[in-house]
PDB file of N, CA and C in Angstrom:
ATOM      1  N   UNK A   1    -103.350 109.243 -88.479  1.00  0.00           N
ATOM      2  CA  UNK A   1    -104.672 109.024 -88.999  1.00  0.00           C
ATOM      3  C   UNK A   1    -105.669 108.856 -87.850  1.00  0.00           C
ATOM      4  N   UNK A   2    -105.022 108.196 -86.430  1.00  0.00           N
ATOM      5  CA  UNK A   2    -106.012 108.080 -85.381  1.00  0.00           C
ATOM      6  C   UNK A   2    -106.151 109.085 -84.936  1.00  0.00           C
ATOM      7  N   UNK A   3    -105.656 110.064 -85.039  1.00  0.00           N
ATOM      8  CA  UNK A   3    -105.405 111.142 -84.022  1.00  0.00           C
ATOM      9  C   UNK A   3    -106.757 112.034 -84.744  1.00  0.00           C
ATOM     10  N   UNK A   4    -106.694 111.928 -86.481  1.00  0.00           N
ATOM     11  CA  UNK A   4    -107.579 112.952 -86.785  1.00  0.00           C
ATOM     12  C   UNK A   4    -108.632 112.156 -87.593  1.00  0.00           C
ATOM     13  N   UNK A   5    -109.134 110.791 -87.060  1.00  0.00           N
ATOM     14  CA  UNK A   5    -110.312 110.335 -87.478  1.00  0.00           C
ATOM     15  C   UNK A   5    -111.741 110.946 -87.205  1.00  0.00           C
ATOM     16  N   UNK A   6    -111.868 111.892 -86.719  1.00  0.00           N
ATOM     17  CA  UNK A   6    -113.300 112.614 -86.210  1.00  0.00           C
ATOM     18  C   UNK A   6    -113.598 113.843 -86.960  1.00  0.00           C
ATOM     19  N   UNK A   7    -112.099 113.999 -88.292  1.00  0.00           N
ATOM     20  CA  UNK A   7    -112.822 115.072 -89.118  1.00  0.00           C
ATOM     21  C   UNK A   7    -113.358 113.865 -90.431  1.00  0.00           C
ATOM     22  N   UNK A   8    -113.425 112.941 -90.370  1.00  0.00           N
ATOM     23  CA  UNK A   8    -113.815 111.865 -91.310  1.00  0.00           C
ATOM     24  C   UNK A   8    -115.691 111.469 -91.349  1.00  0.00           C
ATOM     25  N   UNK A   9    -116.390 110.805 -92.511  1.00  0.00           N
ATOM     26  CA  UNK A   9    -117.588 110.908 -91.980  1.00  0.00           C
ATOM     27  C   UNK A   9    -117.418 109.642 -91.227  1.00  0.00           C
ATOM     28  N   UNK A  10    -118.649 108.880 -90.767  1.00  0.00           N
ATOM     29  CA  UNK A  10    -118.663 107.787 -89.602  1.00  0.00           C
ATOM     30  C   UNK A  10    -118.050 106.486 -90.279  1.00  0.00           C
ATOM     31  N   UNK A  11    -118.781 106.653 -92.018  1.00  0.00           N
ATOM     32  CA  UNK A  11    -118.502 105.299 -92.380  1.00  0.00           C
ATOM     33  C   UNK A  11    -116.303 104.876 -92.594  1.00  0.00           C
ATOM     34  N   UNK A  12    -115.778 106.150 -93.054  1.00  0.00           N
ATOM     35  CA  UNK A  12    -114.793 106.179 -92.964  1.00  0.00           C
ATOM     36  C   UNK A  12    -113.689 105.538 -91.736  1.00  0.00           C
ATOM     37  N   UNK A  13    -114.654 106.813 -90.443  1.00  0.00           N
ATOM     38  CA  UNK A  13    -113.954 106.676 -89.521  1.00  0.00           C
ATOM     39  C   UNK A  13    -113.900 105.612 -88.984  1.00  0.00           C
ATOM     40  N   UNK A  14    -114.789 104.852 -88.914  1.00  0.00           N
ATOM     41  CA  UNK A  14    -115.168 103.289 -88.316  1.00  0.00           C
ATOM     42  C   UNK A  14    -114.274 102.310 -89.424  1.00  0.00           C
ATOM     43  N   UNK A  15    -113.304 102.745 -90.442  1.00  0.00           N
ATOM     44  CA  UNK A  15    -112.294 101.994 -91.082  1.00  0.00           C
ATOM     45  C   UNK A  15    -110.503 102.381 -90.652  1.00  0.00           C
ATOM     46  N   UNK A  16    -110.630 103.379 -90.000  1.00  0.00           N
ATOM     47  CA  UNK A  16    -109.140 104.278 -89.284  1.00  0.00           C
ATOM     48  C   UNK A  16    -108.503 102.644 -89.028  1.00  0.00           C
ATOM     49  N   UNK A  17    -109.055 102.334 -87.680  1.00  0.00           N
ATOM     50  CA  UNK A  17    -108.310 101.515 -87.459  1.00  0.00           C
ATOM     51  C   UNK A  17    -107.515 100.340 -87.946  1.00  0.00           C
ATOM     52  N   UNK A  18    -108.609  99.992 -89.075  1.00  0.00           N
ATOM     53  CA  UNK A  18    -107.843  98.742 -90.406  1.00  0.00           C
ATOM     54  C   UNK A  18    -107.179  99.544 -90.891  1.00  0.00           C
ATOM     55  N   UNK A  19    -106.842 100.375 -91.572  1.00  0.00           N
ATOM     56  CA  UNK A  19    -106.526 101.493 -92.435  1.00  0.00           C
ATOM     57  C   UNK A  19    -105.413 101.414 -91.609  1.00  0.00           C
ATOM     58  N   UNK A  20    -104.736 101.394 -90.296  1.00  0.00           N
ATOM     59  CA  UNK A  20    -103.997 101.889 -89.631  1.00  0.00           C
ATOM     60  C   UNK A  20    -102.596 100.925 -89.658  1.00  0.00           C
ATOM     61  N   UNK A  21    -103.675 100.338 -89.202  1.00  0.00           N
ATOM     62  CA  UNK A  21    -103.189  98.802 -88.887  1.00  0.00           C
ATOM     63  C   UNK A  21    -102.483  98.161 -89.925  1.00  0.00           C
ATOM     64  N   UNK A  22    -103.312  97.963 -90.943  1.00  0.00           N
ATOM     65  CA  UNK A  22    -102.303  97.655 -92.475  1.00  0.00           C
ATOM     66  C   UNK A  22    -101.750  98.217 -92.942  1.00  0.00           C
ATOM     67  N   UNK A  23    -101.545  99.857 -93.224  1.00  0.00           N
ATOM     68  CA  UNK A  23    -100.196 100.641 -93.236  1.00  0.00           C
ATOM     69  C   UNK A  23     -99.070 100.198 -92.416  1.00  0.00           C
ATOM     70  N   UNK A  24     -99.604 100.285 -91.114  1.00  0.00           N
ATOM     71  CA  UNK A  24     -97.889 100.046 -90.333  1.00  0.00           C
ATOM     72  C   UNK A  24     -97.401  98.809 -90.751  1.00  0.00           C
ATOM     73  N   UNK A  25     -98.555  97.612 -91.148  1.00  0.00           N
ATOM     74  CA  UNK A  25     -97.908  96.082 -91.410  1.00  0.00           C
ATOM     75  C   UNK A  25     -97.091  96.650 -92.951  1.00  0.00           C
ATOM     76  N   UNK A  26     -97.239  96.947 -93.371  1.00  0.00           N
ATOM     77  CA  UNK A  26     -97.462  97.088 -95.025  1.00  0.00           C
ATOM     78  C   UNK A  26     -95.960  97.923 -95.198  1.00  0.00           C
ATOM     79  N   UNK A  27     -95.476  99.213 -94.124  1.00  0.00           N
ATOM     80  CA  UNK A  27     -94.954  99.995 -93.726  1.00  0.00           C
ATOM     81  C   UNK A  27     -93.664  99.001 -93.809  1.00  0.00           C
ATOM     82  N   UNK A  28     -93.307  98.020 -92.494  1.00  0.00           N
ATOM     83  CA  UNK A  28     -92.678  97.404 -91.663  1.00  0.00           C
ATOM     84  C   UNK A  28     -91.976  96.617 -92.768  1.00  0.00           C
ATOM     85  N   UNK A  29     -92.711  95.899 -93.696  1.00  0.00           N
ATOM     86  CA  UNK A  29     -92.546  94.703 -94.479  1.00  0.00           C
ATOM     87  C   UNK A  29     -91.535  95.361 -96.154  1.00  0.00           C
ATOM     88  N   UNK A  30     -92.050  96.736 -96.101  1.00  0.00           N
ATOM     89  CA  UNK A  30     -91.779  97.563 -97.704  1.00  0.00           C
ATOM     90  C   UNK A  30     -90.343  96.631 -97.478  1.00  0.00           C
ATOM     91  N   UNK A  31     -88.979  97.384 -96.720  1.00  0.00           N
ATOM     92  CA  UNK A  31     -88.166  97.197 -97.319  1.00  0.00           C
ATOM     93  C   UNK A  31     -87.538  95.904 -97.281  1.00  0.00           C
ATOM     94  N   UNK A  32     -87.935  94.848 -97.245  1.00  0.00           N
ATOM     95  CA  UNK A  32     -87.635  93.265 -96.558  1.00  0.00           C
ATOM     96  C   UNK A  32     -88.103  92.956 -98.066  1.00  0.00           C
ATOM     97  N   UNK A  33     -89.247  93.512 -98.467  1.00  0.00           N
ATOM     98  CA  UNK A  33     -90.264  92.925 -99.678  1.00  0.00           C
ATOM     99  C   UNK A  33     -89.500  93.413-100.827  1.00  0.00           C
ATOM    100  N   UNK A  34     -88.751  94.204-101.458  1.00  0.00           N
ATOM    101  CA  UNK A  34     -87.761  94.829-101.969  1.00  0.00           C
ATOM    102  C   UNK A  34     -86.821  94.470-101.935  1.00  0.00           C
ATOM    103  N   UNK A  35     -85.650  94.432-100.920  1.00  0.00           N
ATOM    104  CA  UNK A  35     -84.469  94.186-100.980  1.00  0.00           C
ATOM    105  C   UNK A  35     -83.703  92.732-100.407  1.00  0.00           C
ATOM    106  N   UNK A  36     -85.124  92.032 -99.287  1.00  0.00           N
ATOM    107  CA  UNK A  36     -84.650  91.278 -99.060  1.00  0.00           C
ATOM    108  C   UNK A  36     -84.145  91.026 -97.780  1.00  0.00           C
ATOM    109  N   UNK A  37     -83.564  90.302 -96.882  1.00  0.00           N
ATOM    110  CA  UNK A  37     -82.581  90.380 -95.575  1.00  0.00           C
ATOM    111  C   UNK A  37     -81.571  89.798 -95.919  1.00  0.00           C
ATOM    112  N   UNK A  38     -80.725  91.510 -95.605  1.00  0.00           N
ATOM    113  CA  UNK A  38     -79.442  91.643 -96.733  1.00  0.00           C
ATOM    114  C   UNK A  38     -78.567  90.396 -95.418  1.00  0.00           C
ATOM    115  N   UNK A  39     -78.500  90.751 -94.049  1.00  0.00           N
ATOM    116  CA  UNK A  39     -77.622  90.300 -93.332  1.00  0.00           C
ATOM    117  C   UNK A  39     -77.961  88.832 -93.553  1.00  0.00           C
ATOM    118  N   UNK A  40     -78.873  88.094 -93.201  1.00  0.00           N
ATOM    119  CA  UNK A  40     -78.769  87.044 -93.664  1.00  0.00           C
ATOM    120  C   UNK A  40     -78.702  86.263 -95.170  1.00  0.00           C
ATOM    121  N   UNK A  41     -78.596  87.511 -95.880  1.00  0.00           N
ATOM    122  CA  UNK A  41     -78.303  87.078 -97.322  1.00  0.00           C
ATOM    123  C   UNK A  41     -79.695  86.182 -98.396  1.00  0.00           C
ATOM    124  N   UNK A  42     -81.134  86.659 -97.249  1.00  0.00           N
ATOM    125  CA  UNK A  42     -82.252  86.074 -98.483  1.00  0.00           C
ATOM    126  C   UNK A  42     -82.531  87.186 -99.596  1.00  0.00           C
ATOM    127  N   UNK A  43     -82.572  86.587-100.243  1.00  0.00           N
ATOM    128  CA  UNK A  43     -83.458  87.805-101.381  1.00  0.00           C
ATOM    129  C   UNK A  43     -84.981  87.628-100.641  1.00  0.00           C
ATOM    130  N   UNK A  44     -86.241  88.655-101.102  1.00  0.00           N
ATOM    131  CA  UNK A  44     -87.388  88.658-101.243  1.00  0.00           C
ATOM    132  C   UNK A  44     -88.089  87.825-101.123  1.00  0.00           C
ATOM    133  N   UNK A  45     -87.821  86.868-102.387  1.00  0.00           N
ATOM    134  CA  UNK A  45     -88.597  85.413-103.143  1.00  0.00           C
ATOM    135  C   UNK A  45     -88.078  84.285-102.327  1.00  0.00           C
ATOM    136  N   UNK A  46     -87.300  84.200-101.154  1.00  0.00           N
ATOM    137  CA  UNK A  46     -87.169  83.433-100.466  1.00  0.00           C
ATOM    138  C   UNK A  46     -88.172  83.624 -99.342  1.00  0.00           C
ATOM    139  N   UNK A  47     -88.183  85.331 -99.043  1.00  0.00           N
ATOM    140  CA  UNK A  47     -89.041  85.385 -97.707  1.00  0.00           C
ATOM    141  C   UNK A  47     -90.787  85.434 -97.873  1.00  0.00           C
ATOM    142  N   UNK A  48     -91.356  85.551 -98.892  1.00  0.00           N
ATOM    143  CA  UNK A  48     -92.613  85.623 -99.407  1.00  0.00           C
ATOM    144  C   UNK A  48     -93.050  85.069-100.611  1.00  0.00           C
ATOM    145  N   UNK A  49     -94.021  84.628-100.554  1.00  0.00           N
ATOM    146  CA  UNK A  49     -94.784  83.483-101.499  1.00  0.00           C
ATOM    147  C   UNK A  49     -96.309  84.503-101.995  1.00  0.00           C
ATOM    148  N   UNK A  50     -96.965  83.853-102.621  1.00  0.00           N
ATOM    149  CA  UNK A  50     -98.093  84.458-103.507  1.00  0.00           C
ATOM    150  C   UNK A  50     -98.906  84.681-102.717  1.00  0.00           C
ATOM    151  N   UNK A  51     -99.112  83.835-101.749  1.00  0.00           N
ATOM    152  CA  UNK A  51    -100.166  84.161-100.434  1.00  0.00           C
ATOM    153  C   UNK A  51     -99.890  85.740-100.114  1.00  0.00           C
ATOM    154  N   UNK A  52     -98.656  86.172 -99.692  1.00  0.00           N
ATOM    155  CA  UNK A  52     -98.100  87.247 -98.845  1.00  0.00           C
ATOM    156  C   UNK A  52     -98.749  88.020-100.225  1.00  0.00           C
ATOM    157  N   UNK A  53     -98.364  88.110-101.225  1.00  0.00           N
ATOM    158  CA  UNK A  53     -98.561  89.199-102.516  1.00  0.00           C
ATOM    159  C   UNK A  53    -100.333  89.578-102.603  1.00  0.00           C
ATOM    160  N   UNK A  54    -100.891  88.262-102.658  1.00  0.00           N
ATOM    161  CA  UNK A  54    -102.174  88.238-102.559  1.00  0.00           C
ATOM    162  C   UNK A  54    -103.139  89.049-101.347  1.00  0.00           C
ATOM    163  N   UNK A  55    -102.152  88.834-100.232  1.00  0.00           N
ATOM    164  CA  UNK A  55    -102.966  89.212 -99.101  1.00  0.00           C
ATOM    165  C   UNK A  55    -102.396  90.980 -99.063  1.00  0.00           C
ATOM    166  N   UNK A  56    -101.013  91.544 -99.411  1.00  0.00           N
ATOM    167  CA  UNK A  56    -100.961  92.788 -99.408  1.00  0.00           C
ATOM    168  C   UNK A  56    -101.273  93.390-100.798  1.00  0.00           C
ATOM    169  N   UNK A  57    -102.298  93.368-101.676  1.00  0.00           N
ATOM    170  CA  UNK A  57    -102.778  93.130-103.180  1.00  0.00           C
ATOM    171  C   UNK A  57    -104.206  93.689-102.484  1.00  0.00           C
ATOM    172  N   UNK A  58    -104.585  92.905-101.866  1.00  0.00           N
ATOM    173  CA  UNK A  58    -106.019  92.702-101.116  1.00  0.00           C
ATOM    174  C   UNK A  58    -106.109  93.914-100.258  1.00  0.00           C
ATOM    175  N   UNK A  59    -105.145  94.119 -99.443  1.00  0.00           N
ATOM    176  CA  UNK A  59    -105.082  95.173 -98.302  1.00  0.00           C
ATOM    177  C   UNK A  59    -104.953  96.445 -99.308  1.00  0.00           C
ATOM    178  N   UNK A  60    -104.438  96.543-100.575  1.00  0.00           N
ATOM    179  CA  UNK A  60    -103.726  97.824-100.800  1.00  0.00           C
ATOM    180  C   UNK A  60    -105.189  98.309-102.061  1.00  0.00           C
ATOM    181  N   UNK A  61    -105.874  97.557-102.199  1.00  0.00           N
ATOM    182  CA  UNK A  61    -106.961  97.627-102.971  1.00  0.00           C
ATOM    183  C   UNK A  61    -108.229  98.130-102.798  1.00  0.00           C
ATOM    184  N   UNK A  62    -108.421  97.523-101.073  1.00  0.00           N
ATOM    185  CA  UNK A  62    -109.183  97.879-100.036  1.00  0.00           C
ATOM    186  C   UNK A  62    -109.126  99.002 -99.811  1.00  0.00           C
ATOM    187  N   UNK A  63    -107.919  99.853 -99.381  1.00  0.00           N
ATOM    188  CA  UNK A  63    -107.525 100.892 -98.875  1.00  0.00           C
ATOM    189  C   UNK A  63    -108.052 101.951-100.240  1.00  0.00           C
ATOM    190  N   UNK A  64    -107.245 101.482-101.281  1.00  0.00           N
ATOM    191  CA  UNK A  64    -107.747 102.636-102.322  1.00  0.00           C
ATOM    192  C   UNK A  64    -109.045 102.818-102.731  1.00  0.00           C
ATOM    193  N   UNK A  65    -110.034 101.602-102.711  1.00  0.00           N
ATOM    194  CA  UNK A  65    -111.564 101.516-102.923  1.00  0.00           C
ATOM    195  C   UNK A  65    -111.958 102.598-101.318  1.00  0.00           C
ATOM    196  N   UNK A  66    -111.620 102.482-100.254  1.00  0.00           N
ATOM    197  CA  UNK A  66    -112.537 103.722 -99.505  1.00  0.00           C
ATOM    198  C   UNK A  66    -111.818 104.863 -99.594  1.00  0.00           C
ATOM    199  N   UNK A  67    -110.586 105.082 -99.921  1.00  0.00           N
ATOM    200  CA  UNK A  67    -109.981 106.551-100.131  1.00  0.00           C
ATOM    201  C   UNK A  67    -110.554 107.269-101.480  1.00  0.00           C
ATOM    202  N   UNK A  68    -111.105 106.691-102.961  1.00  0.00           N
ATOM    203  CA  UNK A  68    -111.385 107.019-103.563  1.00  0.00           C
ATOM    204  C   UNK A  68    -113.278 107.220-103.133  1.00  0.00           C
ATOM    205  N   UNK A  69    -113.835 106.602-102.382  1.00  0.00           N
ATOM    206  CA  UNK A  69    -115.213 106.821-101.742  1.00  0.00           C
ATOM    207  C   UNK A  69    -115.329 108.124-101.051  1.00  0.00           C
ATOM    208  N   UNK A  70    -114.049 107.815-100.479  1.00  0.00           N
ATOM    209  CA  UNK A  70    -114.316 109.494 -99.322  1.00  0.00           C
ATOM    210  C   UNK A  70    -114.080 110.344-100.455  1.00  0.00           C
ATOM    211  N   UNK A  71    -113.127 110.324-101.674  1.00  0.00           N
ATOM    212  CA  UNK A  71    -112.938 111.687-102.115  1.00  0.00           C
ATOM    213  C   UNK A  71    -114.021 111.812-102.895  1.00  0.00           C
ATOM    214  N   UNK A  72    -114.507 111.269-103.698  1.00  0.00           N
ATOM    215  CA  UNK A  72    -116.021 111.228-104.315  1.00  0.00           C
ATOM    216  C   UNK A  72    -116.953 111.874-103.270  1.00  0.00           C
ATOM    217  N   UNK A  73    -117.032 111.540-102.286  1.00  0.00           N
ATOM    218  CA  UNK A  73    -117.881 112.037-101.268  1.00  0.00           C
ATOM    219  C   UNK A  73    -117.759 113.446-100.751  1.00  0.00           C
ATOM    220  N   UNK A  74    -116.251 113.664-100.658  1.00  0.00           N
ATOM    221  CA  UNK A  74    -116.099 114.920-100.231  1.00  0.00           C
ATOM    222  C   UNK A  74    -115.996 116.233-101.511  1.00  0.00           C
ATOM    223  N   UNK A  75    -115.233 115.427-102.391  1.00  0.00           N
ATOM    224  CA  UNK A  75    -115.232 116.384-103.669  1.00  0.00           C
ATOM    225  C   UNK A  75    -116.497 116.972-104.178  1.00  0.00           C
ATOM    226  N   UNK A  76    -117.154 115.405-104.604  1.00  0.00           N
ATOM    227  CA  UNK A  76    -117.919 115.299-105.421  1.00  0.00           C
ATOM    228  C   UNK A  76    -117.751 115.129-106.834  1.00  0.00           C
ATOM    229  N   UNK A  77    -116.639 114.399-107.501  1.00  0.00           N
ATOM    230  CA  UNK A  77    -116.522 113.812-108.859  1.00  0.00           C
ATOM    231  C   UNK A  77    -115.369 112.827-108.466  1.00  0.00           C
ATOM    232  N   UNK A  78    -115.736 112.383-109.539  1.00  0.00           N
ATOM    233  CA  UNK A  78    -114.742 110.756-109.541  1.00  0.00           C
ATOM    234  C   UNK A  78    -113.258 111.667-109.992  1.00  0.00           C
ATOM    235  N   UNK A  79    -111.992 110.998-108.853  1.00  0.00           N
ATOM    236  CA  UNK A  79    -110.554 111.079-109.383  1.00  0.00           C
ATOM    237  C   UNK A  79    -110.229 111.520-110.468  1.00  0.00           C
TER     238      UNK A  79
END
């Protein structure tokens, strides 16, 4: 996404880097948030609380409110 932020308009591109940034967190966490840490034997609901849900809820909401902006923008009709 960094690599090809300059075919984006400004307001977009000046979001790459959050955008980036919370994928890879978001990325890192999927299968821990799912299955758990099998070797040490936690489930999920041991390793994350409502805060964690809330705050990647927040991030994943964010992300879809300017991806649906740019395509409105670039299309020109709503999804």
């Amino acid at each position: 996404m960094r690599r090809e932020a300059g075919r984006f308009p400004r307001w977009f591109r000046d979001r790459v880097p959050w955008l980036a940034r919370v994928s890879r967190r978001l990325r890192r966490e999927r299968e821990t948030a799912m299955y758990g840490d099998e070797e040490a034997g936690l489930p999920p609901e041991e390793l994350y609380d409502r805060e964690d849900a809330v705050e990647a809820l927040t991030w994943a909401h964010e992300a879809a409110r300017l991806v649906v902006r740019l395509y409105e923008e670039l299309v020109g009709e709503k999804p």
